[in-house]
C-alpha atoms as a PDB file:
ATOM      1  CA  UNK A   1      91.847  61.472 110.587  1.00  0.00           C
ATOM      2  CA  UNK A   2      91.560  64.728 112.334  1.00  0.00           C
ATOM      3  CA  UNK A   3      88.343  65.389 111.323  1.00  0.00           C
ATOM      4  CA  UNK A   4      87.745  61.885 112.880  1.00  0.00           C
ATOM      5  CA  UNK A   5      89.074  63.017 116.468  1.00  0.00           C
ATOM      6  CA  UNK A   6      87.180  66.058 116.446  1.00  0.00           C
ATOM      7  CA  UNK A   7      83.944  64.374 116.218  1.00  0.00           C
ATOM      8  CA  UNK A   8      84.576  61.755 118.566  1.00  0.00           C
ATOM      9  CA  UNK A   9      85.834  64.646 120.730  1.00  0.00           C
ATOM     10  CA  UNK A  10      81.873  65.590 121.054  1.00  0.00           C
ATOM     11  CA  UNK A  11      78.863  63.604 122.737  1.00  0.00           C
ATOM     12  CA  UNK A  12      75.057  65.040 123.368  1.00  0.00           C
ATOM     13  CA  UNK A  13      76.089  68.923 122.298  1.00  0.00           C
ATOM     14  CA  UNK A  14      78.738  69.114 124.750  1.00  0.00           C
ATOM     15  CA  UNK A  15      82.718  70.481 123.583  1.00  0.00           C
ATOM     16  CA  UNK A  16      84.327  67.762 125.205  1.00  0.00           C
ATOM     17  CA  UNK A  17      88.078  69.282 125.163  1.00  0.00           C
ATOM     18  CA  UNK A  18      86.252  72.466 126.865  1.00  0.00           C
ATOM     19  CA  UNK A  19      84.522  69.831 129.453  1.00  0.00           C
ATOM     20  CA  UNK A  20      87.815  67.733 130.125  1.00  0.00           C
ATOM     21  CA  UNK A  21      89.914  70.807 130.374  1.00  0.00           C
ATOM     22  CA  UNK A  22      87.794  72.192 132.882  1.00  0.00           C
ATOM     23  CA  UNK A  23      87.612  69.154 134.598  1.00  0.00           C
ATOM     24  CA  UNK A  24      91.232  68.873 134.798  1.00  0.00           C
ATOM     25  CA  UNK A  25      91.589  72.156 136.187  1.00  0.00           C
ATOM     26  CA  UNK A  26      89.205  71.695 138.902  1.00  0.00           C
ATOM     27  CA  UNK A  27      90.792  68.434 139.895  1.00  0.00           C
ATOM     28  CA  UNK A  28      94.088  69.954 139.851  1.00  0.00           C
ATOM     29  CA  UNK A  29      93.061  72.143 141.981  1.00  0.00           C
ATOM     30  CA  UNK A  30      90.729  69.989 144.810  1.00  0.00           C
ATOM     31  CA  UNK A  31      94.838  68.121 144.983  1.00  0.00           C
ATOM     32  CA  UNK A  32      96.915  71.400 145.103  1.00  0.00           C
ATOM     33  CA  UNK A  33      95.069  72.924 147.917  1.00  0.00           C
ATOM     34  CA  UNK A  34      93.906  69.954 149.631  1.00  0.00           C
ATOM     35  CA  UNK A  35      97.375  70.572 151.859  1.00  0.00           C
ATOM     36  CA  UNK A  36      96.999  73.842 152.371  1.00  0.00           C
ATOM     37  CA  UNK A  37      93.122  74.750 152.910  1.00  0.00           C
ATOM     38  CA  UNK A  38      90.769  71.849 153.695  1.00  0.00           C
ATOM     39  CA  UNK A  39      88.101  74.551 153.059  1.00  0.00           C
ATOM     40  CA  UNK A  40      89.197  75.427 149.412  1.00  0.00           C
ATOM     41  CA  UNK A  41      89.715  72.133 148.340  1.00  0.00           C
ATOM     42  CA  UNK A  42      86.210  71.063 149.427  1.00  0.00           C
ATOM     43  CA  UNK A  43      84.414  73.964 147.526  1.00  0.00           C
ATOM     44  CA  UNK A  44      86.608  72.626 144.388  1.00  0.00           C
ATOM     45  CA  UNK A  45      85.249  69.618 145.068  1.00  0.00           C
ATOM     46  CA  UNK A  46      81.961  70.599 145.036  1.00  0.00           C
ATOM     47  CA  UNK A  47      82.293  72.942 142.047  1.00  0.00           C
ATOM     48  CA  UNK A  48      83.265  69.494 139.885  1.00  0.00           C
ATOM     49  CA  UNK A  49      79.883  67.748 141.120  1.00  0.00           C
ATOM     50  CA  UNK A  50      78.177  71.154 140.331  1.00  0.00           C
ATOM     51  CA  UNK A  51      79.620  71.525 136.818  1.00  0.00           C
ATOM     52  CA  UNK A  52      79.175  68.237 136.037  1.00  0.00           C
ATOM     53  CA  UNK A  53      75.927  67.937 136.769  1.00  0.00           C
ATOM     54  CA  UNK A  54      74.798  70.645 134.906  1.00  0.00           C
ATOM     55  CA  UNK A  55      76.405  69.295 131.944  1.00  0.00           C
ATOM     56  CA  UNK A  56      73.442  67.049 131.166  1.00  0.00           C
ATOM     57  CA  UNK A  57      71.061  69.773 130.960  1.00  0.00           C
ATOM     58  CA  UNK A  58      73.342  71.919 128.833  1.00  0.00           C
ATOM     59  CA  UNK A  59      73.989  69.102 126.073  1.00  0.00           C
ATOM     60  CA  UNK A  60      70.631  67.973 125.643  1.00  0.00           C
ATOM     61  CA  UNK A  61      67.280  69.881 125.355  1.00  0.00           C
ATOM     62  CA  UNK A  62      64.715  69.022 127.359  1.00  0.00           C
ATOM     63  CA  UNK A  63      60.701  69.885 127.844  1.00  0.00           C
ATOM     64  CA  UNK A  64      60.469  72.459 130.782  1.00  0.00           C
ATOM     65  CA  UNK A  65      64.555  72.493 130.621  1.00  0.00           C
ATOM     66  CA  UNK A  66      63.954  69.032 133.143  1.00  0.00           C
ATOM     67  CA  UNK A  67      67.595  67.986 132.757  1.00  0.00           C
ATOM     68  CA  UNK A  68      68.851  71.371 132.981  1.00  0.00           C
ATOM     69  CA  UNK A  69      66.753  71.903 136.593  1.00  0.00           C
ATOM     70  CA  UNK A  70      68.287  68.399 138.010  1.00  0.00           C
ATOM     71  CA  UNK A  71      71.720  69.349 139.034  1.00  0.00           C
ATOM     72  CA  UNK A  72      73.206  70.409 142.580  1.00  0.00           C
ATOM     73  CA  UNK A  73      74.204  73.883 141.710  1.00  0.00           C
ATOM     74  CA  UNK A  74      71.580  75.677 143.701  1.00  0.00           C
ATOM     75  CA  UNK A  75      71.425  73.751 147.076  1.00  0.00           C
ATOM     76  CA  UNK A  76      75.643  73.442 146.846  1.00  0.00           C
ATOM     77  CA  UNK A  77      75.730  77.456 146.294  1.00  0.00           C
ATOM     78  CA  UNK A  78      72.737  78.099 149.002  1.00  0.00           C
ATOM     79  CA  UNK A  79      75.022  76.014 151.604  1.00  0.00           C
ATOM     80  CA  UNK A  80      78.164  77.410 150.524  1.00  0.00           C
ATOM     81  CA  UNK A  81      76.481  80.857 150.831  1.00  0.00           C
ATOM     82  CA  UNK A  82      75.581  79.911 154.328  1.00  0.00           C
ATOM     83  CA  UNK A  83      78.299  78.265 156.086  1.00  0.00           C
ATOM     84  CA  UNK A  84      81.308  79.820 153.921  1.00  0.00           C
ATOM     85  CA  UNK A  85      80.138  83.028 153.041  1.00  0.00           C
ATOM     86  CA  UNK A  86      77.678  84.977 150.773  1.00  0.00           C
ATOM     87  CA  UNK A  87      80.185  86.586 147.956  1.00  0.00           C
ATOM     88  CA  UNK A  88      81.820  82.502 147.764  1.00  0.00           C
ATOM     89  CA  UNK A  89      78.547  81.229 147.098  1.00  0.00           C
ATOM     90  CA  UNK A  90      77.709  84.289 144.405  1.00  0.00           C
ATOM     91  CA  UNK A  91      80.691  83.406 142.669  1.00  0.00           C
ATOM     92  CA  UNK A  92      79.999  79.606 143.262  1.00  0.00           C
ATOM     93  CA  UNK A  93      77.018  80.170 141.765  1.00  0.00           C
ATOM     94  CA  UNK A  94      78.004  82.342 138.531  1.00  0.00           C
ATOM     95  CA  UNK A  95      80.406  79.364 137.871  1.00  0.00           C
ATOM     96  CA  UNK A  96      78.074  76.567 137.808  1.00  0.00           C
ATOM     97  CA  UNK A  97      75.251  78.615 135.769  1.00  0.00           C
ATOM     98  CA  UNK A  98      77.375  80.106 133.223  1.00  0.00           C
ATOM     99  CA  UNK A  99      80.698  78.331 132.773  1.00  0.00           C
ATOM    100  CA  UNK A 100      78.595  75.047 131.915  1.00  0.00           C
ATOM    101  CA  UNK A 101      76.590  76.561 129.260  1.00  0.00           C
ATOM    102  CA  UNK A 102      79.497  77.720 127.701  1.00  0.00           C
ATOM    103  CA  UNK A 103      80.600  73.873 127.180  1.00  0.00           C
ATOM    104  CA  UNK A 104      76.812  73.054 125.841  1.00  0.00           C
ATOM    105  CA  UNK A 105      73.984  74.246 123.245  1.00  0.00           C
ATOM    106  CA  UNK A 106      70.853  75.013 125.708  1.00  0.00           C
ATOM    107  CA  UNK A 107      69.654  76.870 127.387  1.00  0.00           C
ATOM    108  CA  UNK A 108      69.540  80.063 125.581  1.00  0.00           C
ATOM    109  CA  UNK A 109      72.383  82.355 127.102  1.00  0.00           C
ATOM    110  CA  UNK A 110      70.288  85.243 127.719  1.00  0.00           C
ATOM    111  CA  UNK A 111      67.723  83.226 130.536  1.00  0.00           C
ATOM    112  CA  UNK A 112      71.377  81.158 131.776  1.00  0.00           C
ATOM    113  CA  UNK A 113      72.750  84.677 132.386  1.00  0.00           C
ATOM    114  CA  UNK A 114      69.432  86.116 134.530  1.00  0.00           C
ATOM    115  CA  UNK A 115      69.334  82.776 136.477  1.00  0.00           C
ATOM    116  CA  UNK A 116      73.224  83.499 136.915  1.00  0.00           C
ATOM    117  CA  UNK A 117      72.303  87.218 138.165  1.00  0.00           C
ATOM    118  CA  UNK A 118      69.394  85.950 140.219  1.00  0.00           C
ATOM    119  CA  UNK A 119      70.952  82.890 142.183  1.00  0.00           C
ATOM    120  CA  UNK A 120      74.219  85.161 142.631  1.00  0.00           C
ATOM    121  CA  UNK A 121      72.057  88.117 144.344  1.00  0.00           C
ATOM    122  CA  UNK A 122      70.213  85.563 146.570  1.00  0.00           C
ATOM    123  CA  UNK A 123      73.601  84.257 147.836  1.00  0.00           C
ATOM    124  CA  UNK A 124      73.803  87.184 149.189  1.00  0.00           C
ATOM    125  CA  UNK A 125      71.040  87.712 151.341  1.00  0.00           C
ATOM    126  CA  UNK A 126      70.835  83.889 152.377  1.00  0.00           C
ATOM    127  CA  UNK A 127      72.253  83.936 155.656  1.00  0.00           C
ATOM    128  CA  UNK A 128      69.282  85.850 156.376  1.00  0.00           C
ATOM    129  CA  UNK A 129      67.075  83.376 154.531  1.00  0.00           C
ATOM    130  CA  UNK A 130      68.395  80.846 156.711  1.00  0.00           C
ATOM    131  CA  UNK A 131      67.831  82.708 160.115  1.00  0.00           C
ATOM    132  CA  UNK A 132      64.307  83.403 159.430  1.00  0.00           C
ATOM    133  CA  UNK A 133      63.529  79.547 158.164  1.00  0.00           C
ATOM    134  CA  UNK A 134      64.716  78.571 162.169  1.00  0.00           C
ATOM    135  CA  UNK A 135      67.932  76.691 160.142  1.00  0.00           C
ATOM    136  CA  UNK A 136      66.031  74.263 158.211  1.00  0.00           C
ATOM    137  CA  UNK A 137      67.723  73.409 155.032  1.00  0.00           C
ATOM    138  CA  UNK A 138      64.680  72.066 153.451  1.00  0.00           C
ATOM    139  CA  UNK A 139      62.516  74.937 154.135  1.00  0.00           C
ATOM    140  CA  UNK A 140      65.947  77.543 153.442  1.00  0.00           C
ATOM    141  CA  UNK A 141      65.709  75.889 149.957  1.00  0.00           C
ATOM    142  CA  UNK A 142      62.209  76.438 148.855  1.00  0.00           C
ATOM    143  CA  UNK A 143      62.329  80.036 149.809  1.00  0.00           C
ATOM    144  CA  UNK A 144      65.775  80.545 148.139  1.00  0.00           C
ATOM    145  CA  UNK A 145      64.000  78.731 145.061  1.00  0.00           C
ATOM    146  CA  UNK A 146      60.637  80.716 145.085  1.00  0.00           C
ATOM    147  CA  UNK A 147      62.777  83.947 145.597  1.00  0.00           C
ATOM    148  CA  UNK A 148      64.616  82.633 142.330  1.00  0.00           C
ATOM    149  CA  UNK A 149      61.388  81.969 140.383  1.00  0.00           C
ATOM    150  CA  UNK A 150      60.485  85.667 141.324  1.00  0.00           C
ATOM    151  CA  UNK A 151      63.307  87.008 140.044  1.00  0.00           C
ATOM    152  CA  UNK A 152      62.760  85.946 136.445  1.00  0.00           C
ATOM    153  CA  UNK A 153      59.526  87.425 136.667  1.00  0.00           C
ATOM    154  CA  UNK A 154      60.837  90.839 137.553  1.00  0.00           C
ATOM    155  CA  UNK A 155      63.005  90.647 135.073  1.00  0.00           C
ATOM    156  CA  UNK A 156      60.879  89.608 132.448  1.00  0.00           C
ATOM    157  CA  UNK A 157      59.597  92.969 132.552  1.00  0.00           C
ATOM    158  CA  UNK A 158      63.030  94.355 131.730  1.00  0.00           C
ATOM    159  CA  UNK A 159      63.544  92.258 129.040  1.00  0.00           C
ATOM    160  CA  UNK A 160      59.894  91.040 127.949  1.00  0.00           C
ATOM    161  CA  UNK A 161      61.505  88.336 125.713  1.00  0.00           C
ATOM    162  CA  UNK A 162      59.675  85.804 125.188  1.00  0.00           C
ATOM    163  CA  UNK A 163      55.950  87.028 125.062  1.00  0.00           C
ATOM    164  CA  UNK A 164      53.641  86.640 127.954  1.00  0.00           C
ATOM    165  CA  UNK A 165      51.895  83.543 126.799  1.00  0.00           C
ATOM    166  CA  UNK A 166      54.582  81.726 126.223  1.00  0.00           C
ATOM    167  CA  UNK A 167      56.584  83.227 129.112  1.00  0.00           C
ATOM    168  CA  UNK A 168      53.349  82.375 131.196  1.00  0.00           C
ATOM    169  CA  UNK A 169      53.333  78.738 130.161  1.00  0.00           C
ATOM    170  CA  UNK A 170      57.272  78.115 130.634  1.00  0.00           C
ATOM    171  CA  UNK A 171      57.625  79.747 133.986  1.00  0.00           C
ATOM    172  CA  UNK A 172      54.903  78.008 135.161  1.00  0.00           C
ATOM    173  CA  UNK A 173      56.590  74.674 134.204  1.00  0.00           C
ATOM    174  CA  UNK A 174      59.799  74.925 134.846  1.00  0.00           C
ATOM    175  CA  UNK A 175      58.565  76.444 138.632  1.00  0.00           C
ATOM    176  CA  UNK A 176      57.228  72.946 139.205  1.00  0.00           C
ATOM    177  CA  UNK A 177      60.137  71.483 138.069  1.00  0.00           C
ATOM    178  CA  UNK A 178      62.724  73.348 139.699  1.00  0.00           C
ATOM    179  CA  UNK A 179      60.732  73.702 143.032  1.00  0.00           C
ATOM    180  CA  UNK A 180      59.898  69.477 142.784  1.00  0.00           C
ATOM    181  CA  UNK A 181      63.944  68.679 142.466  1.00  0.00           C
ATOM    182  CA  UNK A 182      65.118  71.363 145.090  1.00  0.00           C
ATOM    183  CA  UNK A 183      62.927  70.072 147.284  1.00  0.00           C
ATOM    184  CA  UNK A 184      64.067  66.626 147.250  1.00  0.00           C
ATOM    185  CA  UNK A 185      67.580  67.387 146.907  1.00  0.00           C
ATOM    186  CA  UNK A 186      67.083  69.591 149.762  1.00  0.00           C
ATOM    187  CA  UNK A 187      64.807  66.555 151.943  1.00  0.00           C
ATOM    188  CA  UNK A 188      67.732  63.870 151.088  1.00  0.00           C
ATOM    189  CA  UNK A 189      70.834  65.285 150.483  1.00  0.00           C
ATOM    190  CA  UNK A 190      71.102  68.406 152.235  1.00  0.00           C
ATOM    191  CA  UNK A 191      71.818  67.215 155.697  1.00  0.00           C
ATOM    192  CA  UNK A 192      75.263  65.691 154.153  1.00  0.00           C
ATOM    193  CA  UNK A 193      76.044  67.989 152.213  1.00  0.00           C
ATOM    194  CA  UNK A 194      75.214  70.249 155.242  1.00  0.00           C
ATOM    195  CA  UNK A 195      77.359  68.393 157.208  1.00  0.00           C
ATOM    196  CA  UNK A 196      80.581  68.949 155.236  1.00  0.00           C
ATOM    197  CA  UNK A 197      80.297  73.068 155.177  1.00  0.00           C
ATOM    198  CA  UNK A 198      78.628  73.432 159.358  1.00  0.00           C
ATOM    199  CA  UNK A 199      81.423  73.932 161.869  1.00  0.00           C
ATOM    200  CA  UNK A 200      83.646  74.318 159.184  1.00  0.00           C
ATOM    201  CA  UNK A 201      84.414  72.442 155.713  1.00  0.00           C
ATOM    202  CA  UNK A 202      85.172  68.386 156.343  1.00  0.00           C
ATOM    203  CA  UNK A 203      86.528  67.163 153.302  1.00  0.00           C
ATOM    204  CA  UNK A 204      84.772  64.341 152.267  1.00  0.00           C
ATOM    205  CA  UNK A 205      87.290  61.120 150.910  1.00  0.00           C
ATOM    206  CA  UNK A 206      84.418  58.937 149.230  1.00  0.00           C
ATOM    207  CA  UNK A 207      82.668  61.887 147.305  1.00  0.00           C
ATOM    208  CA  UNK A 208      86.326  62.703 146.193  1.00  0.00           C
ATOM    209  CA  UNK A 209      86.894  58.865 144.963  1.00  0.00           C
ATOM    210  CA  UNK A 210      83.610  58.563 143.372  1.00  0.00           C
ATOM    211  CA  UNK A 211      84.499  61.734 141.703  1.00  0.00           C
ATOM    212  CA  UNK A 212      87.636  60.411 140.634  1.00  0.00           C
ATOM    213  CA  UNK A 213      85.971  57.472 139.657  1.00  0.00           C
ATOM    214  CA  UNK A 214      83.394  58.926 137.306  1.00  0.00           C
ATOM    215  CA  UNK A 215      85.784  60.765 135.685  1.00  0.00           C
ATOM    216  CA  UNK A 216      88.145  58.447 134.836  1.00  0.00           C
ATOM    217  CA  UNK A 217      85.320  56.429 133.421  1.00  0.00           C
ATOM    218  CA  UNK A 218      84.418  59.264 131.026  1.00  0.00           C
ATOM    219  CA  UNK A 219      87.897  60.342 130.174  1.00  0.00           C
ATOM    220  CA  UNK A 220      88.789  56.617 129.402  1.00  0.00           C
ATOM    221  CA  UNK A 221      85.342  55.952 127.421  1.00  0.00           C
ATOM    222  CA  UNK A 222      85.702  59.442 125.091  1.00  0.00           C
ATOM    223  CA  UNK A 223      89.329  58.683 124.863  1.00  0.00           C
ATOM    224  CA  UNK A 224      89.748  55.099 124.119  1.00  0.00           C
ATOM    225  CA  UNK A 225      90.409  53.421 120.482  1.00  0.00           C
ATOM    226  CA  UNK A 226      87.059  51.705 121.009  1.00  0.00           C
ATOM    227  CA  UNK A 227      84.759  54.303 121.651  1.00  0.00           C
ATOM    228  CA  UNK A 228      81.562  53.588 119.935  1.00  0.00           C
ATOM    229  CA  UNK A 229      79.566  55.316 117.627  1.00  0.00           C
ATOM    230  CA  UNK A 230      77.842  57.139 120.432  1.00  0.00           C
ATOM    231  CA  UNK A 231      80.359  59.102 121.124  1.00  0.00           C
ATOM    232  CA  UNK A 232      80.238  60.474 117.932  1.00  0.00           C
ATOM    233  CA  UNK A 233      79.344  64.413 117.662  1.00  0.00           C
ATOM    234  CA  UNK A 234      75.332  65.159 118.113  1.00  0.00           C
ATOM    235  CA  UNK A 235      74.695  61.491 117.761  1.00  0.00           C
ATOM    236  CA  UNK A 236      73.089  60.935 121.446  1.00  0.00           C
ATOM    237  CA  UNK A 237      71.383  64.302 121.025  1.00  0.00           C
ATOM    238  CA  UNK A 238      69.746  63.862 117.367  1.00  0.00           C
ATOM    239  CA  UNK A 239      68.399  60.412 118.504  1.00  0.00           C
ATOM    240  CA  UNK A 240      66.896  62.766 121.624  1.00  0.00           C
ATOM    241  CA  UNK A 241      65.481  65.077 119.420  1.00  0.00           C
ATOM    242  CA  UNK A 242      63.932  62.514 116.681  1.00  0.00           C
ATOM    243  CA  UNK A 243      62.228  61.322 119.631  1.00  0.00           C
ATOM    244  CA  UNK A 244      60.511  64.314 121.092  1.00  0.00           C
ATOM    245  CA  UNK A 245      60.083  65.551 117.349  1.00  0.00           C
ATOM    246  CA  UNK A 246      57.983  62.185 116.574  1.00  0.00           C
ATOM    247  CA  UNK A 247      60.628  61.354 113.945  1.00  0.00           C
ATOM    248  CA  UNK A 248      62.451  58.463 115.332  1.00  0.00           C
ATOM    249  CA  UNK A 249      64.186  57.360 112.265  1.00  0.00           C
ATOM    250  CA  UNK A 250      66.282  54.274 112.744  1.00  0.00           C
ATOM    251  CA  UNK A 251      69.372  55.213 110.122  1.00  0.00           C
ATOM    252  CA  UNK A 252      72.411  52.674 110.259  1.00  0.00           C
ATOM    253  CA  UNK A 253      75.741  54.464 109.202  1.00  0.00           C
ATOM    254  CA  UNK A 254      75.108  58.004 109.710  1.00  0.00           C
ATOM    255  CA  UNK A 255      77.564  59.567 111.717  1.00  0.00           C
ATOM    256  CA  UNK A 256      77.825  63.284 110.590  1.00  0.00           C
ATOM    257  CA  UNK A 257      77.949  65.729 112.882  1.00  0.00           C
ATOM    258  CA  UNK A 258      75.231  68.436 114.322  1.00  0.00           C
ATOM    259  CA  UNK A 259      75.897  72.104 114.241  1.00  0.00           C
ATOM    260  CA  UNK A 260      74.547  74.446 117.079  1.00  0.00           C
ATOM    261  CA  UNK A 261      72.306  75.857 114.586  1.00  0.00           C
ATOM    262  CA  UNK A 262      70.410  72.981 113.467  1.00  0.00           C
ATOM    263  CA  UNK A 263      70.186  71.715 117.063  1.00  0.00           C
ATOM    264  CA  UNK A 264      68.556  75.467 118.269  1.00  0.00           C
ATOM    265  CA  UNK A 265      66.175  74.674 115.133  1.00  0.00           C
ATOM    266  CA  UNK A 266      65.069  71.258 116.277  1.00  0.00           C
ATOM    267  CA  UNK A 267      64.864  72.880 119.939  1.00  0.00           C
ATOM    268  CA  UNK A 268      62.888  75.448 118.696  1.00  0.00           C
ATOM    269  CA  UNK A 269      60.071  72.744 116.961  1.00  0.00           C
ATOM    270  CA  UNK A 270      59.914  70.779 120.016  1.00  0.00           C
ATOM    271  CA  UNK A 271      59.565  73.898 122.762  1.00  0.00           C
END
């Protein structure tokens, strides 16, 4: 029976307990200073959205890391970086990039840690950034992510892992990608998300209850006595994989679970 819980305690290559504790955590927190610091409690609030949705990208390999590029962690940290300040949205940053990945299976740790490095050092600077774009949140963002894109570059040449071909060929993609999602991210939600940090932090009630929402949704659907088979460990995320791989086998009854190792495998095949 335990063994039973454990698995259903997994979905896509995600450690749920890790996930919900986190979660939990971060809630706790948006409620405990929500009296105290209406600025605080907002950036909690926006470090839940962040984390969770990163989570996709972390649980399930993708071509060009797609998922992994589609979440809110760099415009949330650029505008947190502006309108907070620069070492808040460094740190905002490092938390969204790294604490995710240690809840998933992908990306490899070593390129989650540059990007970490990289987006945390841009923070920094992106004040400036924004001065020189004439305030324009669109164009702030494209520079910040071009800047980005640099920086693994420059430190490919530190670390020249993998080779240049392949390096080449995945920077190249994942540019696109990254610079593609940013940018409309940027176009359609940045001027809300803009207006919650400008003239200081306005917490904002409906992201809150849709937040609140979502998660009790998930909590009550990995939690309940009728969770399906989908919620079983690496079942979501083998059925991904068979389908990139070509091998879409349709097997009834197989519910066993996926270790890191053979997932990294399969990743490995398909990228």
């Amino acid at each position: 029976m335990a063994g039973r819980d454990e698995k259903m305690s997994k979905m896509i290559g995600l450690h749920w307990p890790f996930v919900l504790a986190t979660t939990a955590v971060l809630y706790a927190l948006i409620l405990i200073t929500f009296p105290f610091n209406r600025e605080f409690s907002t950036i909690f609030l926006f470090a839940l959205i962040a984390y969770w949705s990163r989570l996709p990208g972390c649980g399930i390999p993708s071509p060009f890391f797609i998922l992994y590029q589609m979440d809110v962690v760099d415009i949330l940290s650029m505008l947190i970086a502006i309108h907070i300040d620069p070492f808040t949205g460094a740190v905002f940053s490092l938390f969204g990039n790294i604490w995710s990945r240690v809840a998933g299976i992908t990306p490899y740790f070593s390129g989650v840690v540059k990007d970490g490095i990289i987006m945390a050092v841009i923070c920094l600077f992106v004040p400036w950034i924004y001065a020189l774009s004439g305030q324009d949140i669109f164009l702030c963002m494209m520079i910040f992510t071009i800047i980005r894109r640099i920086g693994f570059i420059i430190l490919w040449f530190v670390y020249p892992v993998p080779g240049p071909f392949q390096f080449a060929v995945m920077w190249t993609g994942v540019t696109f990608v990254t610079l593609a999602v940013n940018g409309f991210y940027a176009k359609y939600f940045g001027p809300f998300f803009d207006g919650l940090l400008s003239g200081g932090a306005k917490f904002s009630w409906p992201l809150f209850i849709f937040a609140t929402i979502v998660v009790a949704l998930l909590y009550l659907g990995l939690t309940g006595k009728k969770s399906s088979k989908y919620m079983h460990q690496g079942y979501l995320l083998r059925k991904v994989l068979n389908i990139f791989s070509g091998n879409d086998e349709k097997k009834k009854g197989n519910e066993e679970s996926i270790s890191d190792n053979d997932i990294l495998l399969n990743i490995k095949r398909i990228i």
